[in-house]
N, C-alpha and C. Protein backbone atom coordinates (compact mmCIF):
# COMPACT_ATOMS: atom_id res chain seq x y z
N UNK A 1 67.59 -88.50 -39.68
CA UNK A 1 68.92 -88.02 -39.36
C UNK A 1 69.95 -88.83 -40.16
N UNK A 2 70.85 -88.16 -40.59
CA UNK A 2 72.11 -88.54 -41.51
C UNK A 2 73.16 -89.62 -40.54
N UNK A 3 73.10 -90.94 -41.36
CA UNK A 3 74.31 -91.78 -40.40
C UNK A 3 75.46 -90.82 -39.61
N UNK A 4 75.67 -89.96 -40.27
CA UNK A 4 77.09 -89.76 -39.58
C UNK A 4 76.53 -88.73 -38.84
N UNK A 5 75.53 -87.94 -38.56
CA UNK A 5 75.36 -87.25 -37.81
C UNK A 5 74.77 -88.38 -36.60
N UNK A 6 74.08 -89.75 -36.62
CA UNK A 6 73.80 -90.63 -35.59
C UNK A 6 74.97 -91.34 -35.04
N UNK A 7 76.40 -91.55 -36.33
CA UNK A 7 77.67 -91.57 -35.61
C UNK A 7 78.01 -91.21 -34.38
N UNK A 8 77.96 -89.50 -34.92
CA UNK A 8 78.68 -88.64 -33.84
C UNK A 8 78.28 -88.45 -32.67
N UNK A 9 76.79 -88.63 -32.47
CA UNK A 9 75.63 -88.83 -31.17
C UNK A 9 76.31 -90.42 -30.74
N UNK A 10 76.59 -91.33 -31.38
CA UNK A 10 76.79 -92.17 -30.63
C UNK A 10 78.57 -92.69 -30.00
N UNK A 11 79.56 -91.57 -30.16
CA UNK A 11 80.48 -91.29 -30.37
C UNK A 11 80.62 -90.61 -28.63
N UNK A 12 79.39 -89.73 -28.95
CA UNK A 12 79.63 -88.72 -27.53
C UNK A 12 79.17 -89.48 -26.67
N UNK A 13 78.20 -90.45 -26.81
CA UNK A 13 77.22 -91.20 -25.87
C UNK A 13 78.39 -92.37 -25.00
N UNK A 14 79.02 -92.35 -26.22
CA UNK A 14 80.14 -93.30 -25.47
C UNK A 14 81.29 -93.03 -24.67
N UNK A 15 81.46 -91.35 -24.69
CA UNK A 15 82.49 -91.76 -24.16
C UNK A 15 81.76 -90.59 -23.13
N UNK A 16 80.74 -90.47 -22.78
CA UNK A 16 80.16 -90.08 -21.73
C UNK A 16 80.38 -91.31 -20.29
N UNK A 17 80.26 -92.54 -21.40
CA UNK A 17 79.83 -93.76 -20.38
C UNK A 17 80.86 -94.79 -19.89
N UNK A 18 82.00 -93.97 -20.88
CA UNK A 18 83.48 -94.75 -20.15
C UNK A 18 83.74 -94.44 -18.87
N UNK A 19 83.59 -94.05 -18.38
CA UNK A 19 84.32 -93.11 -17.18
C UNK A 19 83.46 -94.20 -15.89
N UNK A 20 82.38 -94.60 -15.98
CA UNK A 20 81.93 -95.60 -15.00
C UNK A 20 82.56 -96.81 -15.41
N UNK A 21 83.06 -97.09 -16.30
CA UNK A 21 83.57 -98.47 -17.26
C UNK A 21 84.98 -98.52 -16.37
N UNK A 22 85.64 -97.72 -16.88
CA UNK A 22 87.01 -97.21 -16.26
C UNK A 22 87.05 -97.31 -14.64
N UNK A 23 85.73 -97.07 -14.08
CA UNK A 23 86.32 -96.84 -12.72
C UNK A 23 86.25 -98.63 -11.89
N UNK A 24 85.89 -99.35 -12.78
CA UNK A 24 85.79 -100.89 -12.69
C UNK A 24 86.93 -101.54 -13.42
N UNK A 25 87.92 -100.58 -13.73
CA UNK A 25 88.92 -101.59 -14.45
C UNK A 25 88.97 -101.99 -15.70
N UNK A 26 87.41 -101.49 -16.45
CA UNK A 26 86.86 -101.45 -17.68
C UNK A 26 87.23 -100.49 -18.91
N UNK A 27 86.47 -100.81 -20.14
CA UNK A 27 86.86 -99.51 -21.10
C UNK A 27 85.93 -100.27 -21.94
N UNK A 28 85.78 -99.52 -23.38
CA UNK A 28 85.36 -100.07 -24.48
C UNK A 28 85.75 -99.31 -25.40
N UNK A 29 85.65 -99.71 -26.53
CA UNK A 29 86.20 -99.07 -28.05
C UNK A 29 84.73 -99.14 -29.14
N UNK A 30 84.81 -98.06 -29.60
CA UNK A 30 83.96 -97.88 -30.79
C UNK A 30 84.26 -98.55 -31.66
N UNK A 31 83.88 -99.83 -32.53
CA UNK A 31 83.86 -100.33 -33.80
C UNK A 31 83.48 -99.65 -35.32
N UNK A 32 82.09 -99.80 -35.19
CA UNK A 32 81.38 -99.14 -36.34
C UNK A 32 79.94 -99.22 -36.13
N UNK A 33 79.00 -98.42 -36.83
CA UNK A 33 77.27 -98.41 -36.82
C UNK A 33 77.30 -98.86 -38.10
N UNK A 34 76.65 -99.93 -37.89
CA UNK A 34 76.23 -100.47 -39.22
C UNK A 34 74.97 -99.55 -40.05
N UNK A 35 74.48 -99.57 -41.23
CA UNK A 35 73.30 -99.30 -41.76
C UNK A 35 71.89 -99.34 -41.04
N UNK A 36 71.73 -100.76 -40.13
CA UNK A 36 70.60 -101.65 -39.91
C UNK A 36 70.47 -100.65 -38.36
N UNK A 37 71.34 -99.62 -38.26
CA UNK A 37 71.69 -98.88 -36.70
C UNK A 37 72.02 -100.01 -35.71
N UNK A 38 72.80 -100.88 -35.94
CA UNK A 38 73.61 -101.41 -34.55
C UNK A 38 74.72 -100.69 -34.62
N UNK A 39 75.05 -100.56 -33.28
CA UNK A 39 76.62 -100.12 -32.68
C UNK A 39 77.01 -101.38 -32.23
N UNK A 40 78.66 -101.04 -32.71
CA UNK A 40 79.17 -102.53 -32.81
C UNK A 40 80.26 -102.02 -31.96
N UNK A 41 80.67 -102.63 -30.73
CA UNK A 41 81.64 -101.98 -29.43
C UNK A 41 82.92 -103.44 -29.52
N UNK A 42 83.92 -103.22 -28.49
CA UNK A 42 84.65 -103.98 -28.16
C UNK A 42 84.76 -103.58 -26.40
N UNK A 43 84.65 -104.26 -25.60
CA UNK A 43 84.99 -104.19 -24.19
C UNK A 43 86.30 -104.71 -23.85
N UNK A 44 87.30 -103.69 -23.15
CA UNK A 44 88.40 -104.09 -23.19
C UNK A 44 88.37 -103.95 -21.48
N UNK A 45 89.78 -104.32 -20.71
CA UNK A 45 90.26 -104.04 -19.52
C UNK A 45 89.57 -104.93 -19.19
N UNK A 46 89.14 -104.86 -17.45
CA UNK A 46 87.71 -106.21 -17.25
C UNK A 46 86.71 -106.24 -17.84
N UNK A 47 86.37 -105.30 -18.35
CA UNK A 47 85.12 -105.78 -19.01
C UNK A 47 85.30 -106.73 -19.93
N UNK A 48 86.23 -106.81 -20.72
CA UNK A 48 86.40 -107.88 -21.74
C UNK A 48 86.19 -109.43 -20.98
N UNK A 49 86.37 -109.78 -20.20
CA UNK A 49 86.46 -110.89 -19.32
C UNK A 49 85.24 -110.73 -18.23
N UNK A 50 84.39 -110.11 -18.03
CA UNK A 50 83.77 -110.18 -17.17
C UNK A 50 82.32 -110.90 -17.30
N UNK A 51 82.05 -111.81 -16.59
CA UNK A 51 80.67 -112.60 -16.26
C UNK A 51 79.59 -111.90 -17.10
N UNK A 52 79.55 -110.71 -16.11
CA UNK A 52 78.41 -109.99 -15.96
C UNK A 52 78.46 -108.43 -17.51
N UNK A 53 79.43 -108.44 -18.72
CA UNK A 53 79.67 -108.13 -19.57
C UNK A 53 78.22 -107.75 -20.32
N UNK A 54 77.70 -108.94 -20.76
CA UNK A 54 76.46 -108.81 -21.37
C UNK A 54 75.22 -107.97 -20.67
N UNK A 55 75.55 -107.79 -19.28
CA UNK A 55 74.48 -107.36 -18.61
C UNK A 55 74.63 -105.88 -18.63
N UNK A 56 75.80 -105.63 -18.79
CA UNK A 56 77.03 -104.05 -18.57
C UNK A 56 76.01 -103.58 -20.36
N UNK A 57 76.52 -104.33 -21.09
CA UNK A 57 76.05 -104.38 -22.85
C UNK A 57 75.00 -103.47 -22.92
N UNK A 58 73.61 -104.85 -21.77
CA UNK A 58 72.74 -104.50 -22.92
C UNK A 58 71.76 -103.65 -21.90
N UNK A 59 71.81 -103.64 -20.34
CA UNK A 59 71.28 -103.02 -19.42
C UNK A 59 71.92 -101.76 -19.62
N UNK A 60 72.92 -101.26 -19.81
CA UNK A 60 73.58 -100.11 -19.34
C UNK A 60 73.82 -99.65 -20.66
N UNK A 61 74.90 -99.91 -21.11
CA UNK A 61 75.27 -99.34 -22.66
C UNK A 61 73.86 -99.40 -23.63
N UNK A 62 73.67 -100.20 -23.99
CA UNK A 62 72.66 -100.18 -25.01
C UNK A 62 71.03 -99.20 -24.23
N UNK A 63 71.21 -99.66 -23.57
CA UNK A 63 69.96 -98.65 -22.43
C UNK A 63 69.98 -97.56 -22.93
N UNK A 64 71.00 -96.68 -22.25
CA UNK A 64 71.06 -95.65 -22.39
C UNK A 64 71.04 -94.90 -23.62
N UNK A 65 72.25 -95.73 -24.62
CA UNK A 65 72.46 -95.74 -26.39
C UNK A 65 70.61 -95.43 -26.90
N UNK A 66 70.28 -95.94 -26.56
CA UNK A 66 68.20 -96.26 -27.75
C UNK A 66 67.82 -95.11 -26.66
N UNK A 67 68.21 -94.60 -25.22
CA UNK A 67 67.18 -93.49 -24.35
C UNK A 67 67.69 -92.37 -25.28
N UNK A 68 69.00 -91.97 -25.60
CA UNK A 68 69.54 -90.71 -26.14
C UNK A 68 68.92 -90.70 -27.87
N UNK A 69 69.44 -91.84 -28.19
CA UNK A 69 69.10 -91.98 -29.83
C UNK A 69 68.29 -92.82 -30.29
N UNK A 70 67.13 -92.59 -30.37
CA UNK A 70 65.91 -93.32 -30.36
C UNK A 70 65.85 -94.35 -32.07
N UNK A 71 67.31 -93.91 -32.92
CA UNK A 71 67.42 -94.38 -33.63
C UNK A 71 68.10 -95.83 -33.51
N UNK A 72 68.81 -95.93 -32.80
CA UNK A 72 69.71 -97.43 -32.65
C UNK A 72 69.31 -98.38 -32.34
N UNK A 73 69.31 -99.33 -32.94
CA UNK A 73 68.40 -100.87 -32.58
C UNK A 73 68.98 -101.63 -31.88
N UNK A 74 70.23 -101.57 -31.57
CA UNK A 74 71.37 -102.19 -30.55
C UNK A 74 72.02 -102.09 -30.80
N UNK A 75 73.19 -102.40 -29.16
CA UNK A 75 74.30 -102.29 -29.42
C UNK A 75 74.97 -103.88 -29.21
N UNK A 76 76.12 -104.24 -29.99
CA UNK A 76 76.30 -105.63 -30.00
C UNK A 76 77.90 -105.46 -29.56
N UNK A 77 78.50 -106.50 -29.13
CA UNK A 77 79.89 -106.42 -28.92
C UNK A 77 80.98 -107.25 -29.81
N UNK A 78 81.53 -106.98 -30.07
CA UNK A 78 82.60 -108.07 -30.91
C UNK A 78 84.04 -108.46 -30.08
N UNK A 79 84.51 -109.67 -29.83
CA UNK A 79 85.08 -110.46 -28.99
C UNK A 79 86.53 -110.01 -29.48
């Protein structure tokens, strides 16, 4: 599959998954997919500050991210 067609899958994937983000006071922003298939996010609202952030990352976001698109090797966050 063509990067930008794994873009746009991971585009929809995301903002499928705001809406539980949001209802915690949370959000996140799309960065960029690198080559190597990481998605590179920003967590804003509480999530940006929250403890339990990494767990939100890599249990939930990234979970789901590699169940839909079996192409993505992770998703990473940038501060």
């Amino acid at each position: 599959m063509e990067k930008e067609a794994i873009e746009k899958k991971v585009k929809n994937v995301l903002t499928q998954i705001e809406p539980y983000l949001k209802a915690d006071g949370g959000g996140l922003e799309y960065i960029r997919l690198d080559d190597d298939m990481t998605v590179w996010v920003k967590l804003t609202g509480h999530c940006a500050n929250c403890p339990h952030s990494t767990q939100t990352l890599k249990n939930g976001i990234e979970k789901t991210m590699k169940s839909v698109i079996p192409e993505i090797k992770a998703v990473e966050k940038i501060d």
